[in-house]
Protein backbone atom coordinates (compact mmCIF):
# COMPACT_ATOMS: atom_id res chain seq x y z
CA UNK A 1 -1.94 -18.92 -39.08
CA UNK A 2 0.33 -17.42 -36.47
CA UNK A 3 -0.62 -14.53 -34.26
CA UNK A 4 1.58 -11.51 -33.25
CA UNK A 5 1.00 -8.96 -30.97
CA UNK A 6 2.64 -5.93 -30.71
CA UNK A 7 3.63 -4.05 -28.00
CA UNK A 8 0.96 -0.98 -28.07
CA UNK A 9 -1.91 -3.88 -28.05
CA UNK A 10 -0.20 -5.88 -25.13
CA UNK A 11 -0.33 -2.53 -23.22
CA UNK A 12 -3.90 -1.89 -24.03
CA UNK A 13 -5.34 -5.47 -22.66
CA UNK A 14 -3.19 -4.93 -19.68
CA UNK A 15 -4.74 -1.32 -19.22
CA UNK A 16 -8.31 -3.47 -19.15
CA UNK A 17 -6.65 -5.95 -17.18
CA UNK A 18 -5.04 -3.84 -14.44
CA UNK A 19 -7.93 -1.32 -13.93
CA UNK A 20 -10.54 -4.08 -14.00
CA UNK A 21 -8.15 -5.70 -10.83
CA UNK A 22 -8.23 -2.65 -9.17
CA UNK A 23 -12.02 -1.96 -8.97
CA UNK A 24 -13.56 -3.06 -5.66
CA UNK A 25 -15.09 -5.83 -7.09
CA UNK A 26 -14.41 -8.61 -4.81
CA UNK A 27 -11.35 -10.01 -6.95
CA UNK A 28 -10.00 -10.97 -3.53
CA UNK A 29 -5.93 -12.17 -3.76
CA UNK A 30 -5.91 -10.36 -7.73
CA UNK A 31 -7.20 -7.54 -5.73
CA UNK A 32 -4.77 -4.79 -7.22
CA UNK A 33 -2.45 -7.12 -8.55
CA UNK A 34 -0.70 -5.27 -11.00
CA UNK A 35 0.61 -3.30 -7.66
CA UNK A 36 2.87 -6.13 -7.44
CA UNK A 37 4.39 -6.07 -10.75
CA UNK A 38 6.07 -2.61 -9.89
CA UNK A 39 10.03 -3.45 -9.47
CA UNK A 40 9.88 0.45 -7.51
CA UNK A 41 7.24 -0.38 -5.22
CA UNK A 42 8.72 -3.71 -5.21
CA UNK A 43 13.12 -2.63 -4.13
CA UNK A 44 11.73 -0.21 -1.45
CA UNK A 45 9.47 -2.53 0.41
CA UNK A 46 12.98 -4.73 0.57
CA UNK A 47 15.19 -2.32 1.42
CA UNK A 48 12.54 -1.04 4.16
CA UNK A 49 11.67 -4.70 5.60
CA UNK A 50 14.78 -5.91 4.39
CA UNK A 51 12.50 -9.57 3.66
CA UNK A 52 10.69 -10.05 0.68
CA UNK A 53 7.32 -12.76 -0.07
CA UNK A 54 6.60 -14.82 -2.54
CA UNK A 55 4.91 -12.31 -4.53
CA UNK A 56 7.96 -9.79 -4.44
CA UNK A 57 9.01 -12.58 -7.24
CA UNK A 58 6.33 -10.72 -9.58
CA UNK A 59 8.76 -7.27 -9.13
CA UNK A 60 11.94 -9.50 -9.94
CA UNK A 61 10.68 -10.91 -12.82
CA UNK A 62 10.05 -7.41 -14.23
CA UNK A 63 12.78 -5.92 -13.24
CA UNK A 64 15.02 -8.95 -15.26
CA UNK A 65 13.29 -8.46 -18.27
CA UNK A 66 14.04 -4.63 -18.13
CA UNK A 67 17.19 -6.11 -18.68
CA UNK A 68 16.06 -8.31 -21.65
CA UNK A 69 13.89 -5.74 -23.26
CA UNK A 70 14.32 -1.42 -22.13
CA UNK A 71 11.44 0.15 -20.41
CA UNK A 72 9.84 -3.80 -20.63
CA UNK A 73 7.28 -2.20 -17.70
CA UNK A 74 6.34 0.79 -19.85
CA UNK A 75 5.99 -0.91 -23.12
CA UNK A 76 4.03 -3.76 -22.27
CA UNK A 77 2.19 -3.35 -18.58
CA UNK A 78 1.44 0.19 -17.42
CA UNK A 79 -1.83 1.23 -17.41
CA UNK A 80 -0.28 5.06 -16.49
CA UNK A 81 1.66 5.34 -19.53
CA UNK A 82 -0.82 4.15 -21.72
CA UNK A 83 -3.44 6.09 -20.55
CA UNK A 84 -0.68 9.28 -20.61
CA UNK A 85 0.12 8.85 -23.80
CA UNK A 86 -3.59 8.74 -25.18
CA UNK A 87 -4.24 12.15 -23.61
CA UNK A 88 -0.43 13.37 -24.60
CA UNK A 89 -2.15 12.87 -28.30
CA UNK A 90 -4.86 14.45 -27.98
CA UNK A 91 -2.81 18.04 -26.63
CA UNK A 92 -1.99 20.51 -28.79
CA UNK A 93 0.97 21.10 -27.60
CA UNK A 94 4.52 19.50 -28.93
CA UNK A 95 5.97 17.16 -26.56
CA UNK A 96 9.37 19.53 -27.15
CA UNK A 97 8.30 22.11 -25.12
CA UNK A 98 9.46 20.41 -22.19
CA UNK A 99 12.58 19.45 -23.46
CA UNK A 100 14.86 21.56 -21.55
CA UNK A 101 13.59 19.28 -18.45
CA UNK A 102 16.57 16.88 -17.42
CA UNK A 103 15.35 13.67 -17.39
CA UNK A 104 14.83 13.03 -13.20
CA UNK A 105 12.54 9.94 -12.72
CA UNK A 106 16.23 8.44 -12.64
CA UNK A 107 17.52 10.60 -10.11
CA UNK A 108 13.59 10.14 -8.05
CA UNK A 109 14.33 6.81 -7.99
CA UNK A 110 18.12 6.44 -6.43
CA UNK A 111 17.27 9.12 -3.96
CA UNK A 112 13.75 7.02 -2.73
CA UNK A 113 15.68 3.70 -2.67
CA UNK A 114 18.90 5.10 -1.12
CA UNK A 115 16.36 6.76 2.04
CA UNK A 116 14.46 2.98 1.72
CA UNK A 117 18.27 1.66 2.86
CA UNK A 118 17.57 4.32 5.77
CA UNK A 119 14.06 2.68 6.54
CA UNK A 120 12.15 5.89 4.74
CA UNK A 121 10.82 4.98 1.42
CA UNK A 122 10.64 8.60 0.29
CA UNK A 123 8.81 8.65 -2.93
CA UNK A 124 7.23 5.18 -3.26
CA UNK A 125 3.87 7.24 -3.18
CA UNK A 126 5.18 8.50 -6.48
CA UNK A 127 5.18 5.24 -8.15
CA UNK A 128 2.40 4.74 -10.96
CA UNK A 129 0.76 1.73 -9.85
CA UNK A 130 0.53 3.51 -6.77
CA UNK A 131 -1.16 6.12 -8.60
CA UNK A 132 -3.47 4.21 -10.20
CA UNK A 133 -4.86 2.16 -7.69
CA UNK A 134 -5.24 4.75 -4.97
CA UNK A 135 -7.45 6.55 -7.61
CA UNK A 136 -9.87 3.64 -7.61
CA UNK A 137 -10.20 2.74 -3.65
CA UNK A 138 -11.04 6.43 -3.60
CA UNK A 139 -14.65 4.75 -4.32
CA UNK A 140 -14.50 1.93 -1.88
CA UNK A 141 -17.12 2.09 0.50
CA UNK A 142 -18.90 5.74 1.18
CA UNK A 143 -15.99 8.14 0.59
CA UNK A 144 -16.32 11.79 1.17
CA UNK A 145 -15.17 14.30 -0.95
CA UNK A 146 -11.84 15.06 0.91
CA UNK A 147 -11.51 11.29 0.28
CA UNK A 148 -12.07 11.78 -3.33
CA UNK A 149 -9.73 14.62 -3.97
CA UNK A 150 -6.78 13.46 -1.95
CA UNK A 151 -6.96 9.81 -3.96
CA UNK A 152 -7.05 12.04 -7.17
CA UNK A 153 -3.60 12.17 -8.34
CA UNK A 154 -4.16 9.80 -11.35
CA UNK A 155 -6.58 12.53 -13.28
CA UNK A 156 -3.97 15.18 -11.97
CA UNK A 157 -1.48 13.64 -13.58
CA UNK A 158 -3.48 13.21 -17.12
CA UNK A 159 -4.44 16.75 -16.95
CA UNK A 160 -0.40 17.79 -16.34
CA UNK A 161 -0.19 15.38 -19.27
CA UNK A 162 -2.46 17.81 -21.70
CA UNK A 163 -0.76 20.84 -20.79
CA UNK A 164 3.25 18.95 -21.10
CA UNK A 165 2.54 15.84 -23.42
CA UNK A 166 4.69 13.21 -22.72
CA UNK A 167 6.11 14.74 -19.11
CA UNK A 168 5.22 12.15 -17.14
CA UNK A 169 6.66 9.18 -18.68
CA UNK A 170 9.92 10.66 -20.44
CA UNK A 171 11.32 13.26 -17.39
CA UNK A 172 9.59 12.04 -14.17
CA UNK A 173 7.99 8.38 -13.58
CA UNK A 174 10.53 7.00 -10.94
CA UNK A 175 9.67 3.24 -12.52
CA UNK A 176 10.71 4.40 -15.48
CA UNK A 177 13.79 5.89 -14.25
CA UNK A 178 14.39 2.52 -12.51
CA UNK A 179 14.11 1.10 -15.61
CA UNK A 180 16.37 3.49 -17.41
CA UNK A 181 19.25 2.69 -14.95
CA UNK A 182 18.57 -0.69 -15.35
CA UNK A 183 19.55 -0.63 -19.12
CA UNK A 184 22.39 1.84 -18.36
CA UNK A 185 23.86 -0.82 -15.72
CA UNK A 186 23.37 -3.77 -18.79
CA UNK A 187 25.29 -1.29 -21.07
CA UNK A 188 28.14 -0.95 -18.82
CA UNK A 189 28.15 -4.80 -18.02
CA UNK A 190 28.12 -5.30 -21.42
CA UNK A 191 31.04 -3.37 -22.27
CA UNK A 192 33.20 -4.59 -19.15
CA UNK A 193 32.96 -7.90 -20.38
CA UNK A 194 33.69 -7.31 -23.72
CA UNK A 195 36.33 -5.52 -22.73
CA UNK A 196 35.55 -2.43 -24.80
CA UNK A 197 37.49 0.74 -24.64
CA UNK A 198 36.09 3.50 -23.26
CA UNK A 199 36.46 6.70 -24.30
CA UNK A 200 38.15 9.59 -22.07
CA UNK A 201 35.09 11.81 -22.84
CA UNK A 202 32.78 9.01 -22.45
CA UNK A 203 29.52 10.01 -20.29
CA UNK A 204 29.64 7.13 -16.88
CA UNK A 205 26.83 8.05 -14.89
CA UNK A 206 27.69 5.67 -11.78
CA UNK A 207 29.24 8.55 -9.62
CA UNK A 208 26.20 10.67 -9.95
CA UNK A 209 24.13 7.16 -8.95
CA UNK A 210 26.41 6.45 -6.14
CA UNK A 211 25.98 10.27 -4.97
CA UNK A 212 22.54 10.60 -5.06
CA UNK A 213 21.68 7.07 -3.43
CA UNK A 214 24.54 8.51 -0.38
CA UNK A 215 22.26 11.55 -0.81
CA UNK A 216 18.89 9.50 -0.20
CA UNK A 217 20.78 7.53 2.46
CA UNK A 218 22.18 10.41 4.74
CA UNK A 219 18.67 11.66 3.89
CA UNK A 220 16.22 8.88 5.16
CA UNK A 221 18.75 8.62 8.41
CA UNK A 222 17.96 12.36 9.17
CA UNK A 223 13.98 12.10 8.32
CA UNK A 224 14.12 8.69 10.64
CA UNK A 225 14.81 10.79 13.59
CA UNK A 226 11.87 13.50 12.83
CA UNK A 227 8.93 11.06 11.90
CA UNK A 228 6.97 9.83 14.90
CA UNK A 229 4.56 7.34 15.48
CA UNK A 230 1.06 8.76 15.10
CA UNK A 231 -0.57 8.94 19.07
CA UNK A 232 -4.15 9.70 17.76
CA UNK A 233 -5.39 6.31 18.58
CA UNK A 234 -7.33 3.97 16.02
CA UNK A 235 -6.96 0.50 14.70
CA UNK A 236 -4.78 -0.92 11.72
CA UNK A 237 -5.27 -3.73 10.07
CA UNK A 238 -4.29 -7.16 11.55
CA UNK A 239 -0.58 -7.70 11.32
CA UNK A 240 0.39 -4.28 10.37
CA UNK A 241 4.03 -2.97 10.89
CA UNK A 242 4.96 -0.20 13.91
CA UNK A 243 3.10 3.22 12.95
CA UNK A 244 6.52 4.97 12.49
CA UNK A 245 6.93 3.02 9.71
CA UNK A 246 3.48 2.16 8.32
CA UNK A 247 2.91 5.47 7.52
CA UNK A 248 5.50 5.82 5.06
CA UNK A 249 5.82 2.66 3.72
CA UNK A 250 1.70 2.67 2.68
CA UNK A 251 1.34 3.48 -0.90
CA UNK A 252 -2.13 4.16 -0.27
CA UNK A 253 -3.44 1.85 -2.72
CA UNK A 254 -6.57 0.72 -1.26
CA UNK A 255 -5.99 -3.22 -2.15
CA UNK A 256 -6.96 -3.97 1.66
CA UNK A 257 -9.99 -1.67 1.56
CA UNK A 258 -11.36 -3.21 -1.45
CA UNK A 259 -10.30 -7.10 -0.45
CA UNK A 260 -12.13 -6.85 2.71
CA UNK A 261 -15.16 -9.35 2.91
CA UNK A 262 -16.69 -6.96 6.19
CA UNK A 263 -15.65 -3.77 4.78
CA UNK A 264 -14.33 -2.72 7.80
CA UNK A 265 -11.00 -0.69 6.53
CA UNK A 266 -11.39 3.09 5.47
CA UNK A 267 -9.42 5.57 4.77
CA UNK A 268 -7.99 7.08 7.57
CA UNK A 269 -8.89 10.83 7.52
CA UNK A 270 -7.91 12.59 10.66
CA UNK A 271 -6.75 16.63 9.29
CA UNK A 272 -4.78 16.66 12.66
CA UNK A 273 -2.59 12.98 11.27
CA UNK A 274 -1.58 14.13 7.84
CA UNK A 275 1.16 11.63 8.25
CA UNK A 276 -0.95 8.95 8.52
CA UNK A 277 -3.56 10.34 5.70
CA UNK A 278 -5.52 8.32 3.60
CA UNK A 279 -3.68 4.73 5.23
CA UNK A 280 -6.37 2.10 6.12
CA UNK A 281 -8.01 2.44 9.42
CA UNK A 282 -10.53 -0.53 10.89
CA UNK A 283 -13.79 0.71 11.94
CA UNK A 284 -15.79 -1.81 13.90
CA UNK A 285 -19.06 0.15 13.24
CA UNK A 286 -20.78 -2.45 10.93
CA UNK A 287 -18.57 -5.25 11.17
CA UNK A 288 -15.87 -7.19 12.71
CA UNK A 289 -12.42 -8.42 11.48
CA UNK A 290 -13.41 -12.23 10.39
CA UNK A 291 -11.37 -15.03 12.21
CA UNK A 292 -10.68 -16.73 9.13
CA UNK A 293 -9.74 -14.03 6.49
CA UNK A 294 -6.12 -13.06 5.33
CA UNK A 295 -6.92 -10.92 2.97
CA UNK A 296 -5.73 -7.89 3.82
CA UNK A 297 -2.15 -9.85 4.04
CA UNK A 298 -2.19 -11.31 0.69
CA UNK A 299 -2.57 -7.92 -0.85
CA UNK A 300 -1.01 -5.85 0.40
CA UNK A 301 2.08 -4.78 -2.17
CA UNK A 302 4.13 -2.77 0.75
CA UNK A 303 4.58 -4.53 3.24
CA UNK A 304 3.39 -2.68 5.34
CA UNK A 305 0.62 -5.58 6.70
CA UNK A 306 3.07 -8.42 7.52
CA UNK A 307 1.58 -11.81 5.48
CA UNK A 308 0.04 -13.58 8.11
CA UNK A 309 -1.73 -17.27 8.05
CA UNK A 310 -5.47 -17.45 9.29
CA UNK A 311 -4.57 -19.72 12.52
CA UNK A 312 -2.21 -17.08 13.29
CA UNK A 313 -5.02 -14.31 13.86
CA UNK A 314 -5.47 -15.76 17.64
CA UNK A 315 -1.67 -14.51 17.91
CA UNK A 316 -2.26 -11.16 16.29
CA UNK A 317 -3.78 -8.20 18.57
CA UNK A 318 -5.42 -5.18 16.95
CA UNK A 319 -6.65 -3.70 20.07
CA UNK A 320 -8.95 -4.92 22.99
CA UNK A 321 -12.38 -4.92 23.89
CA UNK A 322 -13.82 -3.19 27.24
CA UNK A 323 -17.40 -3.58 28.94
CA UNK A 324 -19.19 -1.03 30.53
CA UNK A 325 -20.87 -3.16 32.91
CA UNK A 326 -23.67 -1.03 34.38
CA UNK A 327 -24.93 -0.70 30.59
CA UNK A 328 -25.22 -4.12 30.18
CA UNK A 329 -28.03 -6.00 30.00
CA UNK A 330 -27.06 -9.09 32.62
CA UNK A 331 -26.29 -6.10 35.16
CA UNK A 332 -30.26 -5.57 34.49
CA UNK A 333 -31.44 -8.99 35.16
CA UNK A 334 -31.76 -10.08 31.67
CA UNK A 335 -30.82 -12.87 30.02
CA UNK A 336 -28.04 -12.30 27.26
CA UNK A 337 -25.02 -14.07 26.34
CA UNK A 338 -24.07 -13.04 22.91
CA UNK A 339 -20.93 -11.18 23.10
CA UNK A 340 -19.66 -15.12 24.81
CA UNK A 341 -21.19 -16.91 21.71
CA UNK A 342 -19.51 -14.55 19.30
CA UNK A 343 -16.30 -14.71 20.41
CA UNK A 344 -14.75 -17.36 18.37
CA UNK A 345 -10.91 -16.68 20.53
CA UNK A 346 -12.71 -17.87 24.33
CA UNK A 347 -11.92 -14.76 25.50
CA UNK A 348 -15.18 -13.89 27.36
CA UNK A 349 -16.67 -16.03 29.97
CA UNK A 350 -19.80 -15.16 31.71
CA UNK A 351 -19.06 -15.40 35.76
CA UNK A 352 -20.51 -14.39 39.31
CA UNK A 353 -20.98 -10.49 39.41
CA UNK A 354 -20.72 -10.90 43.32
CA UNK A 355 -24.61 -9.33 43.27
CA UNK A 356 -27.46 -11.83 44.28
CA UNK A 357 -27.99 -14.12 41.68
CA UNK A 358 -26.21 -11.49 38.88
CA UNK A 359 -24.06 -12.67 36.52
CA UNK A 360 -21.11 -10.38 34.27
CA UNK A 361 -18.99 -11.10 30.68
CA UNK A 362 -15.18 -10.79 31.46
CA UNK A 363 -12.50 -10.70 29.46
CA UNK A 364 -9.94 -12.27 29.13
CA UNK A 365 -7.04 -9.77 28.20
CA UNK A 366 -4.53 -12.52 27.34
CA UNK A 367 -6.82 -14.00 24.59
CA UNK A 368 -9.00 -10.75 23.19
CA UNK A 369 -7.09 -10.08 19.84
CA UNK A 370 -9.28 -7.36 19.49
CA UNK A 371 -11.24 -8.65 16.44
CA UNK A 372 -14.54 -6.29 16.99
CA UNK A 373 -16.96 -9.50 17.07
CA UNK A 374 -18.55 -8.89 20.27
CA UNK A 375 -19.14 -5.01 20.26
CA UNK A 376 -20.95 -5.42 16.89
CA UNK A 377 -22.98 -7.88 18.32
CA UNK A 378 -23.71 -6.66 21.73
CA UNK A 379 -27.63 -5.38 21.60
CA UNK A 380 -26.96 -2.96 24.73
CA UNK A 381 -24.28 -1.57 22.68
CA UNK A 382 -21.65 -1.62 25.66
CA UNK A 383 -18.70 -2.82 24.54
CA UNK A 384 -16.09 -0.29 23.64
CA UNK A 385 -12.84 -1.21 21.55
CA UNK A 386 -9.66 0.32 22.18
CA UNK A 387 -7.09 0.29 20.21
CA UNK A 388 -3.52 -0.81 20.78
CA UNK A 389 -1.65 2.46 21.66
CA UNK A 390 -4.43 2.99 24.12
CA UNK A 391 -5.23 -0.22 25.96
């Protein structure tokens, strides 16, 4: 007896699938994975980094069999559309009332990849796996309420759903517009090879495409010059990419918050850094950044943490670590050498203080990657971390 699935209940497992991956439940590297399917988040990363890793291949493969099968993202893997089309049914509203809305998801989508040529990935936030999995790291951790609402653009968009059915998918998804040029670019291949006549009157769409990439282009080279690095001061994750950059190229989809066995990355939250809003921040408060995880790394769809090995970590600086001597309990006559015991990179060595029989911990700044270990472990509390822009 031979099985066949169809198309609306391949869509529904990998609804279960892909919001099950992006709950923080310690999937570790299938943390978010379905972020990697997305050929959208997927181009701009390239363009931006121009490199790609070995999980990139995930976006390629989609993107080729958009050119097998149209919309092949939309009718078999996203979790957005599915979900927007259950709440499109239940509106009472017609899906025509809309209808007068051009189609721009396919205009979104050249404009975002021609400024990711530029090094400004201009509406990757607008992708729906980005969506999606931003909604659910809004609950990593202990997230406040301006954490909650600012991570709540999935429910927005099923609400906007209720009141336009269909909107969302049919006029504005830039993946789907990716996917829509995709089939248009087959069609045309298809024809040149055949060698088919085209008509005088026939609709070509590649000089709109070529004009609004130039558009996005000339676009991202003018926002280049305006965005500046953030000079707040606080610590990224290990490996991340110059601020300039990270801030833009961040989708914000919480698959480093949620893989993180010390649950030391947040969500940055600074009202005076909107541009680096919501982006992971390390917070050595209850933790430190473990000398043998990569997660962060392997999960992160953007980019915008470089993939890094773990024997690479005592090459990869965060920040560095400062002691307030006075405050510390050696400078008190008291035996302590913990900060020296938990530094796994030899970067502290307990020496002469120059004081009758006193001894100090000093650093080594050459070594100190900045990891966290020995301010969390400290009793006197008097190590202070600072962070890279600062040190």
């Amino acid at each position: 007896m031979r099985f066949r699935f169809k198309s609306k209940e391949i869509r529904t497992l990998a609804t279960i699938t892909a919001a099950v991956l992006a709950i923080p439940a310690g999937w570790k590297s299938l943390t978010g994975f379905f972020t990697w399917m997305s050929p959208f988040i997927m181009l701009n990363s390239v363009f931006v980094l121009k490199s790609f890793v070995l999980l990139n291949l995930a976006g390629i493969l989609i993107l080729l069999l958009v050119f097998i099968k149209d919309r092949f993202f939309c009718r078999y893997l996203c979790p957005v559309g599915w979900c927007c089309d259950k709440i499109s049914g239940m509106s009472p509203r017609q899906a025509s009332t809309h209808k007068k809305i051009p189609p721009l998801g396919k205009w979104l989508a050249l404009l975002s990849l021609g400024a990711s040529a530029a090094g400004i990935p201009l509406l990757i936030l607008l992708d729906p796996m980005s969506v999606f999995h931003s909604f659910f790291s809004a609950f990593s951790g202990n997230p406040g309420f301006m954490t909650i609402v600012s991570l709540a653009g999935f429910p927005v968009l099923l609400l906007v759903n209720i009141m336009f059915p269909d909107i969302w998918c049919s006029k504005l998804c830039p993946l789907g517009g990716l996917q829509k040029i995709a089939m248009e670019i087959k069609s045309g291949l298809s024809a040149f090879i055949i060698k088919k006549q085209r008509a005088e009157n026939q609709y070509s769409p590649a000089r709109r495409y070529f004009l609004t990439t130039g558009i996005g282009l000339i676009g991202g080279l003018a926002l280049t010059k305006l965005v500046k690095p953030s000079g707040s001061g606080y610590f990224r994750p290990p490996a991340s990419i110059s601020p300039e950059i990270f801030n833009t190229l961040c989708i914000r989809c919480g698959n480093c918050i949620k893989a993180c066995p010390s649950k030391i990355i947040t969500h940055h939250s600074d009202p005076f850094d909107l541009l680096s809003w919501m982006t992971p921040e390390v917070n050595f408060n209850s933790g430190y950044c473990l000398e043998m995880c990569n997660l962060c790394s392997r999960v992160c769809p953007s980019g915008s943490i470089t993939l890094f090995s773990p024997e690479a970590k005592k090459h990869i600086f965060m920040g560095s670590a400062e002691i307030i001597y006075p405050d510390c309990l050696l400078a008190k006559n008291s035996e302590c050498d913990r900060c020296k015991a938990a530094c796994r990179y030899d970067s502290i060595t307990i020496e002469p203080s120059g004081e009758l029989i006193q001894m100090k911990p000093v650093i080594k700044s050459e070594k100190c990657v900045g990891c966290g270990a020995c301010a969390v472990i400290c009793p006197a509390r008097t190590i202070k971390m600072i962070p890279p822009d600062q040190g």
